[in-house]
Protein backbone atom coordinates (compact mmCIF):
# COMPACT_ATOMS: atom_id res chain seq x y z
CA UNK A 1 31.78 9.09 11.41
CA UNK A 2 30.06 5.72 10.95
CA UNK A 3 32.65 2.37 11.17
CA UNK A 4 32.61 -0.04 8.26
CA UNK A 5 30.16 -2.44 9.99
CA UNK A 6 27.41 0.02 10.78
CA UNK A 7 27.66 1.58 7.21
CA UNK A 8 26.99 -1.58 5.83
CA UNK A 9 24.14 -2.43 8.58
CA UNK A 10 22.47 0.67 7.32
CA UNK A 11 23.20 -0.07 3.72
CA UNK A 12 21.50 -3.41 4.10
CA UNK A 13 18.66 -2.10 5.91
CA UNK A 14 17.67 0.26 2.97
CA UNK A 15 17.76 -2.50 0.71
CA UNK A 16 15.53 -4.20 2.84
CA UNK A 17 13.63 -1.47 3.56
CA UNK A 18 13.00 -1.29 -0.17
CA UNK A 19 12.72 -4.57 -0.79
CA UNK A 20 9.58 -4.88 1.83
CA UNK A 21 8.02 -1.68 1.00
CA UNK A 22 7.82 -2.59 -3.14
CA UNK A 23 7.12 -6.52 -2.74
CA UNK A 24 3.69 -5.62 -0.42
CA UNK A 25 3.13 -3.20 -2.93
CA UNK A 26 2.71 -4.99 -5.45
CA UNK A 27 1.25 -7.84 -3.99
CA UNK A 28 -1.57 -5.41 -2.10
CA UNK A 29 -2.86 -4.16 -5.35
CA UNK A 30 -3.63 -7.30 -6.49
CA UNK A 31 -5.43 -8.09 -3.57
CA UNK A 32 -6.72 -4.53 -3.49
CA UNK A 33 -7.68 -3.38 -6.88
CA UNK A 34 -9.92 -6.24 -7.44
CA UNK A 35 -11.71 -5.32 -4.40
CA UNK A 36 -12.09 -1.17 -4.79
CA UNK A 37 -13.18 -2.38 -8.38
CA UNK A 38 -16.01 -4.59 -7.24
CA UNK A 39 -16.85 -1.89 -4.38
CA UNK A 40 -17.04 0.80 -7.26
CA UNK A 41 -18.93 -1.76 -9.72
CA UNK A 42 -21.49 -3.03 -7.35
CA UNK A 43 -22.83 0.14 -5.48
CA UNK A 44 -26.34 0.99 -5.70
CA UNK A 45 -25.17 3.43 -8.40
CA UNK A 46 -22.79 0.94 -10.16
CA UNK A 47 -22.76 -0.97 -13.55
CA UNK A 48 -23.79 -3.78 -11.92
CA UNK A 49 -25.67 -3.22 -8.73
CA UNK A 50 -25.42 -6.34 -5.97
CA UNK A 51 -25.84 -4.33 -2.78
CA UNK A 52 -25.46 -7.39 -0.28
CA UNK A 53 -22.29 -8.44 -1.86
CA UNK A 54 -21.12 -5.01 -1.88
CA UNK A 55 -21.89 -4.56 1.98
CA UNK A 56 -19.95 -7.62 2.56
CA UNK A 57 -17.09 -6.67 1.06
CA UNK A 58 -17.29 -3.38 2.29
CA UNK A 59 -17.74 -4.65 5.79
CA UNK A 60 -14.68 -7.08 5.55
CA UNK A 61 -12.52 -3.59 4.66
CA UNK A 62 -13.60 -1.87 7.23
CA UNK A 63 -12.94 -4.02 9.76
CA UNK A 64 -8.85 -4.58 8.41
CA UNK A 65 -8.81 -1.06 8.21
CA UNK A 66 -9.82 0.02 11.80
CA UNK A 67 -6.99 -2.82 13.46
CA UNK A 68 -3.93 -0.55 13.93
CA UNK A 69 -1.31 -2.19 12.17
CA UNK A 70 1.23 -2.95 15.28
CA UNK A 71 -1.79 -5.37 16.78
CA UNK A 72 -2.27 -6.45 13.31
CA UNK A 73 1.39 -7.34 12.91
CA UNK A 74 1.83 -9.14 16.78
CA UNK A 75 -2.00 -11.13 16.36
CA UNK A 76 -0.94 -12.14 12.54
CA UNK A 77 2.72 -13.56 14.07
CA UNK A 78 0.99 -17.58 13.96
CA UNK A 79 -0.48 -16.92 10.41
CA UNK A 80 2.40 -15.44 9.55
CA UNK A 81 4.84 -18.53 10.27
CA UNK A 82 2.78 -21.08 8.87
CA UNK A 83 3.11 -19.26 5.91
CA UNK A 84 6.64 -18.34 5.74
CA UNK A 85 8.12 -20.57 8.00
CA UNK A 86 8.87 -17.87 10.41
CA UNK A 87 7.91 -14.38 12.17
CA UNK A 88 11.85 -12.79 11.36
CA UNK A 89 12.97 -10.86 8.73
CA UNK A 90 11.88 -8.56 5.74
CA UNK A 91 9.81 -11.89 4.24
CA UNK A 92 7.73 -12.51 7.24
CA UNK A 93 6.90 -8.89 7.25
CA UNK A 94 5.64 -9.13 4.06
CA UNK A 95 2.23 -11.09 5.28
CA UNK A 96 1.08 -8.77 7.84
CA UNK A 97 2.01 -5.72 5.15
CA UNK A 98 -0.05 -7.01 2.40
CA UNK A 99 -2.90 -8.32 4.76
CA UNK A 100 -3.11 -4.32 6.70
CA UNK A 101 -1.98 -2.58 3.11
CA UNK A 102 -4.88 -4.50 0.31
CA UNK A 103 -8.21 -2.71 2.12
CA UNK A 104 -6.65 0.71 2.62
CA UNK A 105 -5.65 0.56 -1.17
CA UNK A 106 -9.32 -0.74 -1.97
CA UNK A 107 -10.67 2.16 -0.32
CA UNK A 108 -8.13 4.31 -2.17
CA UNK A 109 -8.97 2.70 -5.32
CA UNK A 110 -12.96 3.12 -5.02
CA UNK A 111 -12.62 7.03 -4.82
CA UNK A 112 -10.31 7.32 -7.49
CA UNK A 113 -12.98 5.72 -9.80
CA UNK A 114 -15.87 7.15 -8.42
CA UNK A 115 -14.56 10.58 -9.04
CA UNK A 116 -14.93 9.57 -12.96
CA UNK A 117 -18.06 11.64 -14.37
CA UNK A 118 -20.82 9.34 -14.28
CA UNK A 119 -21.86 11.00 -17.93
CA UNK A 120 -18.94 9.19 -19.30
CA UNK A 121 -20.17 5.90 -17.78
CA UNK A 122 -23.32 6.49 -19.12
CA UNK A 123 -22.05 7.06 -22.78
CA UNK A 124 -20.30 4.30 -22.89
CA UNK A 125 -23.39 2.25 -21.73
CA UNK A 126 -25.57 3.62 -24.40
CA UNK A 127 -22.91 2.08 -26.97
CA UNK A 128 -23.61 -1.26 -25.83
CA UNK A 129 -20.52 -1.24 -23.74
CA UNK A 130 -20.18 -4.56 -21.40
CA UNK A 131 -19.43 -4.03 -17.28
CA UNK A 132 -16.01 -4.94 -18.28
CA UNK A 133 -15.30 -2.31 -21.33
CA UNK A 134 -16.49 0.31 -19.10
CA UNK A 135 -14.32 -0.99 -16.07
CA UNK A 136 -10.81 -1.31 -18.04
CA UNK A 137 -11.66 0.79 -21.19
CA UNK A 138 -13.42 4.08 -19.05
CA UNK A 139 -13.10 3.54 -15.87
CA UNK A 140 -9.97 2.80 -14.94
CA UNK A 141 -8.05 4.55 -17.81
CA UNK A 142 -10.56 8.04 -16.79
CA UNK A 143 -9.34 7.63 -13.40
CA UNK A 144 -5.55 7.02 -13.97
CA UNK A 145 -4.35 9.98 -12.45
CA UNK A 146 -5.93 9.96 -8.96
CA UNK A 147 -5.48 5.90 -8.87
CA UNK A 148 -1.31 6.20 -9.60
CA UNK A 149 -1.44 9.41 -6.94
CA UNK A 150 -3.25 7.00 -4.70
CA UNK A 151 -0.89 4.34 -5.57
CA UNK A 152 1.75 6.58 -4.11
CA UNK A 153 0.25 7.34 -0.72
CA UNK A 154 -0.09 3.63 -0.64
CA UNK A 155 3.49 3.05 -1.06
CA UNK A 156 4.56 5.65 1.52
CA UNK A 157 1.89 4.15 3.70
CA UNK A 158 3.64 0.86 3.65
CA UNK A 159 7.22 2.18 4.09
CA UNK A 160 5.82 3.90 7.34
CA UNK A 161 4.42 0.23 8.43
CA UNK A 162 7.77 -1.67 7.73
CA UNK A 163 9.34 0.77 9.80
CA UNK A 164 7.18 -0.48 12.86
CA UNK A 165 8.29 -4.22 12.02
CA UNK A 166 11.38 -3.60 13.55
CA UNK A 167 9.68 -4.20 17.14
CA UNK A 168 9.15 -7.22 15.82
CA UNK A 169 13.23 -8.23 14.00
CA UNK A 170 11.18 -7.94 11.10
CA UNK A 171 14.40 -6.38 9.57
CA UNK A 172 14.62 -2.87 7.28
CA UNK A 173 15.68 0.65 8.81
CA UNK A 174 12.99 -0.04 11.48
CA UNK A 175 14.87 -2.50 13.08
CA UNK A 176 17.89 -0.85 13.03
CA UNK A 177 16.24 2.33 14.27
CA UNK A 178 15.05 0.19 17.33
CA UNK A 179 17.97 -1.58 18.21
CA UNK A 180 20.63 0.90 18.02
CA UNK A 181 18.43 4.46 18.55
CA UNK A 182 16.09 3.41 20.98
CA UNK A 183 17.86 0.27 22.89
CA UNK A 184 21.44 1.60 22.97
CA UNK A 185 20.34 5.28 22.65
CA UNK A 186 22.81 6.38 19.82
CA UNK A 187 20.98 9.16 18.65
CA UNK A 188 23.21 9.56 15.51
CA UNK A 189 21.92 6.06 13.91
CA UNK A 190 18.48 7.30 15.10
CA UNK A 191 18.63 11.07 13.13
CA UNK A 192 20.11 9.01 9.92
CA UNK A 193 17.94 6.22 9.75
CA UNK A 194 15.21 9.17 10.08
CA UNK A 195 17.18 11.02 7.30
CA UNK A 196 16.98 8.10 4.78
CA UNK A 197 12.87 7.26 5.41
CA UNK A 198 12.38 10.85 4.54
CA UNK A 199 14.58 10.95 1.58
CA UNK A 200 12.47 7.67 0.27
CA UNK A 201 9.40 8.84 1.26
CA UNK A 202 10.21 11.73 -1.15
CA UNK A 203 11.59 9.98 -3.74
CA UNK A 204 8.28 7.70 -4.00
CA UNK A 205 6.13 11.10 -4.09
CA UNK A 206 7.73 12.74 -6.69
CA UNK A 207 7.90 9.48 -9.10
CA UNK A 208 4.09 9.59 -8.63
CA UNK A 209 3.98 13.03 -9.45
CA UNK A 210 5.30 12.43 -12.35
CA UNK A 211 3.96 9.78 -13.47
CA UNK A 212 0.50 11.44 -12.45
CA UNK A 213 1.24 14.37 -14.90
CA UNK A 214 2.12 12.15 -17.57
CA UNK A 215 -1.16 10.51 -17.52
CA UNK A 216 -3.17 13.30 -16.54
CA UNK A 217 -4.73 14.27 -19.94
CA UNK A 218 -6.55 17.60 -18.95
CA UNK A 219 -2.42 18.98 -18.70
């Protein structure tokens, strides 16, 4: 059995666990929708073709996307406390999270939207429809399914980073996984800490299931 103290340890790391994983979340997509919307928008074979703007931002993706996220974290840490104030706890995590999280979820974001039927574009073109009725009146609403399943995986995605800010004291059940499973080797706070990830990780995938299905219009 757990003692008082390490009950509430672990209870505190979920919440910050939480707390990290939905605050990048949210502050990702709106770093990262705006981006797999101009990527989508400004392709060759987009609404509104600019292909050297479209390279550069594709470029700039790419390259966030190929750092792995632990060197991301460690060469972020002076960014990080000029913006926060410090390189400790779930807040300073937050930086690195949002910085490693907004390309993957523009990448995410461009496939869900090119996978709308480009005959659907094109009708809504031939009603006089502006670059910005098709994005947020066929685009995005056409593509609602695949971008809240994406959102999802983006989510989990996250929750698997904050778990490797506890190297770091960022705080969460990552930390606590660190300092008590791997440092003191008690295996027990290791298999629950484990335990809990999976049980959120689950809990994330089925809300976007269901959400998914409630949006998917073909069910």
């Amino acid at each position: 059995m757990f003692s008082q103290a390490m009950l509430e340890l672990i209870g505190i790391g979920i919440l910050e666990t939480l707390y990290m994983t939905i605050l990048s979340s949210v502050l990702a997509y709106i770093l990262g929708l705006p981006l797999g919307i101009l990527l989508v928008i400004t392709d060759k074979d987009g609404i509104a073709p600019m292909v050297t703007i479209n390279r550069i931002i594709g470029f700039i993706v790419n390259i966030f996307r190929s750092i792995p996220f632990v060197i991301l974290l460690v060469a972020l840490l002076p960014f990080t406390r000029m913006v926060v104030g410090t390189t400790l706890g779930p807040n300073a995590l937050v930086v690195p999270l949002v910085i490693g999280s907004a390309p993957y979820i523009a990448r995410l974001v461009e496939s869900s939207l090119k996978e709308v039927d480009h005959g659907v574009i094109e009708a809504a073109q031939s009603m006089g429809a502006s670059p910005s009725q098709i994005v947020f009146k066929v685009l995005i609403p056409e593509a609602m399914p695949s971008l809240i399943m994406g959102g999802a995986i983006a989510v989990i995605t996250i929750l698997s980073y904050s778990a490797m800010g506890g190297f770091v004291g960022a705080g969460g059940l990552g930390t606590l996984a660190i300092n008590y499973g791997y440092y003191r080797y008690q295996v027990n706070i290791m298999l629950i800490t484990i335990a809990i990830l999976v049980l959120i990780v689950q809990g994330f995938q089925e809300l976007g299931g269901r959400l998914m299905r409630r949006f998917d219009k073909r069910l």
